[in-house]
Protein backbone atom coordinates (compact mmCIF):
# COMPACT_ATOMS: atom_id res chain seq x y z
CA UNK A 1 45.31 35.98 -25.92
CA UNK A 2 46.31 33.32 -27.99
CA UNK A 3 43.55 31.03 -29.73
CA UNK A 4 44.66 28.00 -31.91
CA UNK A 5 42.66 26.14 -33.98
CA UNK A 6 43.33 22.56 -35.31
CA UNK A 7 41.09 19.82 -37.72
CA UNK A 8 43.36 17.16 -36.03
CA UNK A 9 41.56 13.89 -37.97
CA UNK A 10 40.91 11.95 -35.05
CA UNK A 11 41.82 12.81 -31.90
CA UNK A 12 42.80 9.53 -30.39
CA UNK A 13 44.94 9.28 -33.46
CA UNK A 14 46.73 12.50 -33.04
CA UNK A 15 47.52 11.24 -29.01
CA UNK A 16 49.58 8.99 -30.65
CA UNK A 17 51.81 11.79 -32.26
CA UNK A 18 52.32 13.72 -29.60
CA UNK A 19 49.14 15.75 -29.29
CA UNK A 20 49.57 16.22 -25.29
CA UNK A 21 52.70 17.22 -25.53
CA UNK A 22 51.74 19.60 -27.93
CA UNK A 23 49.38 20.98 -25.93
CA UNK A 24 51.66 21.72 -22.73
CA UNK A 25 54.56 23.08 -25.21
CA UNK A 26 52.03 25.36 -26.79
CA UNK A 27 50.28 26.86 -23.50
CA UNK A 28 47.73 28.22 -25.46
CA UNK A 29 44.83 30.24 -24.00
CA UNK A 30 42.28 28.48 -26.16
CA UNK A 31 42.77 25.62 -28.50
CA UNK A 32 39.50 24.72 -30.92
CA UNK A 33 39.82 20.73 -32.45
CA UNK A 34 37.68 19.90 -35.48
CA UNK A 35 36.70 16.35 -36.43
CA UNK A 36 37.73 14.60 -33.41
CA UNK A 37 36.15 11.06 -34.29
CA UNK A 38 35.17 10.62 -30.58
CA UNK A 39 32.99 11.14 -27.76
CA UNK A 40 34.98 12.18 -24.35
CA UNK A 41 34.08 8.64 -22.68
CA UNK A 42 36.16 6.95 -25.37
CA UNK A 43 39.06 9.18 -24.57
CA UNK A 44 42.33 9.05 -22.12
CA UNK A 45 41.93 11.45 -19.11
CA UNK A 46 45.31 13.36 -21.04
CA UNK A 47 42.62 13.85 -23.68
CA UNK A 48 39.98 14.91 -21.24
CA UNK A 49 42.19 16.77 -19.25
CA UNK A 50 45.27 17.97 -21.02
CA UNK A 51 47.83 20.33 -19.00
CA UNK A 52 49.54 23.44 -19.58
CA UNK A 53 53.70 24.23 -19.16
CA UNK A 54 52.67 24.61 -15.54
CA UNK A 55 50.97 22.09 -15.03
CA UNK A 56 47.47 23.61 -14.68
CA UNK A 57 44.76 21.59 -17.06
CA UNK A 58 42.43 21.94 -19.06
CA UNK A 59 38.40 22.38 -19.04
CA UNK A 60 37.33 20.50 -22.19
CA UNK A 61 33.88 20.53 -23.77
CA UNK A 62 32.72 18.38 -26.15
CA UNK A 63 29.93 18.02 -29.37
CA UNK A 64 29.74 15.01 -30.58
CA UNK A 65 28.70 13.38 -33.43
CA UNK A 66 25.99 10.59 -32.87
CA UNK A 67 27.13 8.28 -35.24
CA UNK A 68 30.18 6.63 -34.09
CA UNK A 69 33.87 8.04 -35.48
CA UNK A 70 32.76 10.56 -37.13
CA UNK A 71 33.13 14.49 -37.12
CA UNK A 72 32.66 16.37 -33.33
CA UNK A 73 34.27 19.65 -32.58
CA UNK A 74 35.90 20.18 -28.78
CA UNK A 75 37.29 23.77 -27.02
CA UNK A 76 40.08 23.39 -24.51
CA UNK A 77 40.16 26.98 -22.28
CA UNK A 78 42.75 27.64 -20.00
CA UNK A 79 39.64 30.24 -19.06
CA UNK A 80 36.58 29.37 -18.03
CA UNK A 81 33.46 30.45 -20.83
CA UNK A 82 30.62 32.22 -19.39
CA UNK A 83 28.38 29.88 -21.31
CA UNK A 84 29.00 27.03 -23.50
CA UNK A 85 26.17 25.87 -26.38
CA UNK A 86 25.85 24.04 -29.42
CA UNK A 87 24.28 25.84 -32.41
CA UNK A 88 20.92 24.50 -31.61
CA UNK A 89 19.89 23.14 -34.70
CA UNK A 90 19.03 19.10 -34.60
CA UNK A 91 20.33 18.58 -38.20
CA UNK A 92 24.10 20.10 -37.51
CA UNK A 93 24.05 19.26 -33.88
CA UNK A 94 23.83 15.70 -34.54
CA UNK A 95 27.02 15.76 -36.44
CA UNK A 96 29.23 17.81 -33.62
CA UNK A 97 29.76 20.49 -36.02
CA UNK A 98 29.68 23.53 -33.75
CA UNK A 99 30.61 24.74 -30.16
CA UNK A 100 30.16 28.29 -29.10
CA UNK A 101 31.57 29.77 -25.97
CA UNK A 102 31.13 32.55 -24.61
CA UNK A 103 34.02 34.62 -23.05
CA UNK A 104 34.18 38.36 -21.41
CA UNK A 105 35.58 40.45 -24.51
CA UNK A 106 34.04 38.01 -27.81
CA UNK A 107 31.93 34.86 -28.74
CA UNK A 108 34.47 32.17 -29.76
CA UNK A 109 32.75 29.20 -32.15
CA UNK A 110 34.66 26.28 -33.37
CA UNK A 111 32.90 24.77 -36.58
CA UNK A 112 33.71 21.65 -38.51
CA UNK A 113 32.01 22.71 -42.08
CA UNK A 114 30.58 20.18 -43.53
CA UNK A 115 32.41 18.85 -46.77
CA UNK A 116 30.05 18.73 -50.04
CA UNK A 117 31.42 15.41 -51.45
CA UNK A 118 32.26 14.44 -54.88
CA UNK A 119 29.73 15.35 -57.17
CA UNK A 120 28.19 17.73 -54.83
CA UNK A 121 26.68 14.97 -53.60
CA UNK A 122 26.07 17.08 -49.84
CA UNK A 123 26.21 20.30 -51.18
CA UNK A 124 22.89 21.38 -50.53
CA UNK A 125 23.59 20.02 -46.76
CA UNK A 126 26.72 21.92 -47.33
CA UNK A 127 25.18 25.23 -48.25
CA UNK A 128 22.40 25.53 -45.47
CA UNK A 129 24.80 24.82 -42.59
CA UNK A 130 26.95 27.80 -44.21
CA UNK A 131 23.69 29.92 -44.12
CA UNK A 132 22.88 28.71 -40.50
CA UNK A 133 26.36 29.86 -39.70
CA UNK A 134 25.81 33.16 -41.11
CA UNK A 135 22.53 33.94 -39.19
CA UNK A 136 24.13 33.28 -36.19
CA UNK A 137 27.23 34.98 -36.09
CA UNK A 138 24.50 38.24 -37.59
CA UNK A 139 22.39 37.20 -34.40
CA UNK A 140 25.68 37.53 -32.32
CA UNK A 141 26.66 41.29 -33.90
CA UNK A 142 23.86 42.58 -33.74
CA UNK A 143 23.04 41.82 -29.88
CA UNK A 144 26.42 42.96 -29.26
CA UNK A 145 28.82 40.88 -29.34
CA UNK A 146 32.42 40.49 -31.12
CA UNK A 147 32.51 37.30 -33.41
CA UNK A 148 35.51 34.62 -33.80
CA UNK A 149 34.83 32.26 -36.04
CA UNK A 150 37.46 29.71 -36.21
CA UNK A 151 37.96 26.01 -37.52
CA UNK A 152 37.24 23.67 -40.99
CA UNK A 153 35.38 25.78 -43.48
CA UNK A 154 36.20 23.14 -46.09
CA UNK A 155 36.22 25.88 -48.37
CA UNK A 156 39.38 27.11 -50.37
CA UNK A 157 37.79 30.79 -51.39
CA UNK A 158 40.25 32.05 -54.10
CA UNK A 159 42.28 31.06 -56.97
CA UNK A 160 45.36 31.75 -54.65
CA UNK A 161 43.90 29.67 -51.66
CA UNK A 162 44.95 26.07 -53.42
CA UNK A 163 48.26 24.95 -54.84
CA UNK A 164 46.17 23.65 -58.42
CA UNK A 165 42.69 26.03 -58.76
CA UNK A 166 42.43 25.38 -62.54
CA UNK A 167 42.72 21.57 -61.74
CA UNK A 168 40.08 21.37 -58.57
CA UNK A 169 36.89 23.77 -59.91
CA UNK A 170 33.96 20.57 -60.02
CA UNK A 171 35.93 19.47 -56.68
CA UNK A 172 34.27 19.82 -53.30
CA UNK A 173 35.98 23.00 -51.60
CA UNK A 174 36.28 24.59 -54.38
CA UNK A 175 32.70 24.95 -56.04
CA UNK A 176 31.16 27.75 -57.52
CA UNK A 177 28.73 27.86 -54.91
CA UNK A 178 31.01 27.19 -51.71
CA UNK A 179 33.08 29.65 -52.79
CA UNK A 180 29.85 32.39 -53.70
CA UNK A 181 28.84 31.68 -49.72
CA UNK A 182 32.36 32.60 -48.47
CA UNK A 183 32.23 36.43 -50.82
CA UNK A 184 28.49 36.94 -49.39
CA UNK A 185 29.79 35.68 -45.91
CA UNK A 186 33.09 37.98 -45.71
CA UNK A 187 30.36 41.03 -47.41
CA UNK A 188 28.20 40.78 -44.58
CA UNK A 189 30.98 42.29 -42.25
CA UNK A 190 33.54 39.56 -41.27
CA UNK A 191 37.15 39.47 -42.16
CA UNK A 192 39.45 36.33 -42.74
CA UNK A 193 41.96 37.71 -40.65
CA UNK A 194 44.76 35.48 -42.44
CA UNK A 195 44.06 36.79 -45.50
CA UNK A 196 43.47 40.20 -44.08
CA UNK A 197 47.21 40.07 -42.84
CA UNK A 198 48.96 38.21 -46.20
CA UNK A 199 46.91 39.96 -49.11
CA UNK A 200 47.59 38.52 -52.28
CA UNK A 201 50.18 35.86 -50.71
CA UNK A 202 49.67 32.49 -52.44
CA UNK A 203 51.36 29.24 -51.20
CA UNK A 204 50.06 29.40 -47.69
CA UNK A 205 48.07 26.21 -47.22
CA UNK A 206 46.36 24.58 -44.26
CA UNK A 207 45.47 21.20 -45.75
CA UNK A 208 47.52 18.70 -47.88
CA UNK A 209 46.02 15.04 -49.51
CA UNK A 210 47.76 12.57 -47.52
CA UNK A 211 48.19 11.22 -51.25
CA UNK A 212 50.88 11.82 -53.72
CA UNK A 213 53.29 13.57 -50.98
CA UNK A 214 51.28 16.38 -51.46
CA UNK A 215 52.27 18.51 -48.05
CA UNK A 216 56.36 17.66 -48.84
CA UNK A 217 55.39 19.40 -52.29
CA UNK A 218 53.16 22.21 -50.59
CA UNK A 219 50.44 21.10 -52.75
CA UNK A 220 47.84 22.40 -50.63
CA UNK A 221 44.40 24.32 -49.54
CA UNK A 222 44.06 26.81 -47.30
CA UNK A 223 40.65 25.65 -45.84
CA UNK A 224 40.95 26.75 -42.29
CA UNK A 225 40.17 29.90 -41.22
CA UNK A 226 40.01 32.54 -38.00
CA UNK A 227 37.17 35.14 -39.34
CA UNK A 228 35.96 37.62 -36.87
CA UNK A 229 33.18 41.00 -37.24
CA UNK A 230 34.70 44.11 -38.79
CA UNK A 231 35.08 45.97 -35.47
CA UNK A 232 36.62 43.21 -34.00
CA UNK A 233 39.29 42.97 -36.36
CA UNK A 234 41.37 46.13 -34.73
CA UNK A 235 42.32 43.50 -32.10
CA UNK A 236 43.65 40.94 -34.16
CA UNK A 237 47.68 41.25 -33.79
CA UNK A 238 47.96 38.21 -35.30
CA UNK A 239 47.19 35.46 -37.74
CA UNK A 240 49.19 32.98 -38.85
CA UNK A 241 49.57 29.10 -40.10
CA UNK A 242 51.20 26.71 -38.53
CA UNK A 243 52.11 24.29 -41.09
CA UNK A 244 55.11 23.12 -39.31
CA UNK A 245 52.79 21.03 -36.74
CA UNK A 246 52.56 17.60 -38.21
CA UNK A 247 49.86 15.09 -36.84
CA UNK A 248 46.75 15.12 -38.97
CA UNK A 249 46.72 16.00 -42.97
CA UNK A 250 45.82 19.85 -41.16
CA UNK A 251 47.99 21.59 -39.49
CA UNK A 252 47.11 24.48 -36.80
CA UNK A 253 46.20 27.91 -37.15
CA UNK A 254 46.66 30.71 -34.52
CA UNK A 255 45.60 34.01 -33.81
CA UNK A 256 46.69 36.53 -31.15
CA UNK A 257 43.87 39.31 -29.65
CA UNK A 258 44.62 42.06 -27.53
């Protein structure tokens, strides 16, 4: 089963540059979209309804932010979730920031992280929507169920995760305390399953600053993430970035479970 994952910046913006067409070449099983800047009655049936190499579409669901062009996470499933929710909190939910679905063999949650701003100006924002996160994929565990965590984290985690570390440590991504939550996150039983796969591998980035030419340099973060429980992680095959998918100033991740 392939599951992609993609911050796409817009999603009317990425239909543009070939995002349907994307979507039918890839045939994906699952694709998760982060900040897509929309709700669905603003969008082209394509967008609503995309199709697959054969021609099949499709099923969307949608969280929206309520304030207008701004963040909203979406699922595309070529397979139907047993049950489809938000994370239930008013304060996140009212930004689109999470879907979770439910599916036969694992819980699947796309998450648009919030980003903490210069000056840390949202961190604290930041830093309970990271803890909300963390209660919830515990909550999932420990009733049962296998955990994918996929999307935006908006947080590089290592020295090795960003092109410049020295240069970026008072820089939102890369704070002391964004970074703390990701250790106490990946401690409490979840694997980044990129990371997992390419141990000690810098240069393998996920984000570039539209300024400055930085993704022609590789000048990058690696800020998006597929994380799933430790038992889980036997079924991973693969993980991987996609950084030859242009679009959005993200490019796709994928990974493949049994």
């Amino acid at each position: 089963m392939r599951i992609l994952s993609w911050n796409v910046n817009g999603l009317r913006a990425v239909e543009k540059k070939g995002f349907v067409q994307w979507m039918r070449d890839e045939s994906a099983d699952v694709v998760c979209i982060q900040e897509t800047k929309a709700h669905p009655g603003q969008l082209s049936p394509e967008l609503l309804e995309p199709v697959d190499a054969e021609g099949k579409p499709y099923k969307s669901y949608w969280a929206s932010a309520k304030k207008a062009g701004y963040s909203g996470t979406a699922i595309y499933s070529r397979i139907e979730p047993l049950n489809i929710r938000t994370m239930g909190i008013k304060d996140f939910d009212d930004e689109g920031r999470v879907l979770i679905a439910d599916f036969d063999r694992f819980t699947l949650i796309s998450a648009y992280f919030p980003n903490s701003q210069e000056a840390g100006a949202r961190l604290d924002y930041k830093l309970a929507f990271c803890d909300a996160m963390l209660e919830t994929c515990n909550k999932l565990v420990q009733s049962g169920k296998n955990i994918i965590l996929c999307g935006d984290y908006n947080i590089a985690h290592t020295p090795i995760d960003l092109a410049r570390p020295e240069d970026n440590e008072e820089n939102p991504g890369y704070l002391p305390e964004e970074r703390a939550w990701m250790t106490k996150f990946l401690f409490a039983g979840y694997v980044d399953t990129f990371r997992a796969e390419h141990p000690g591998e810098g240069g393998h980035y996920t984000w570039w600053s539209y300024r400055t030419r930085a993704r022609e340099r590789n000048i990058g973060w690696r800020i998006d993430y597929h994380c799933v429980n430790e038992a889980f992680q036997p079924e991973v095959q693969r993980s991987i970035i996609r950084p030859e998918v242009t679009g959005s100033d993200h490019c796709p991740i994928e990974i493949v479970v049994r």
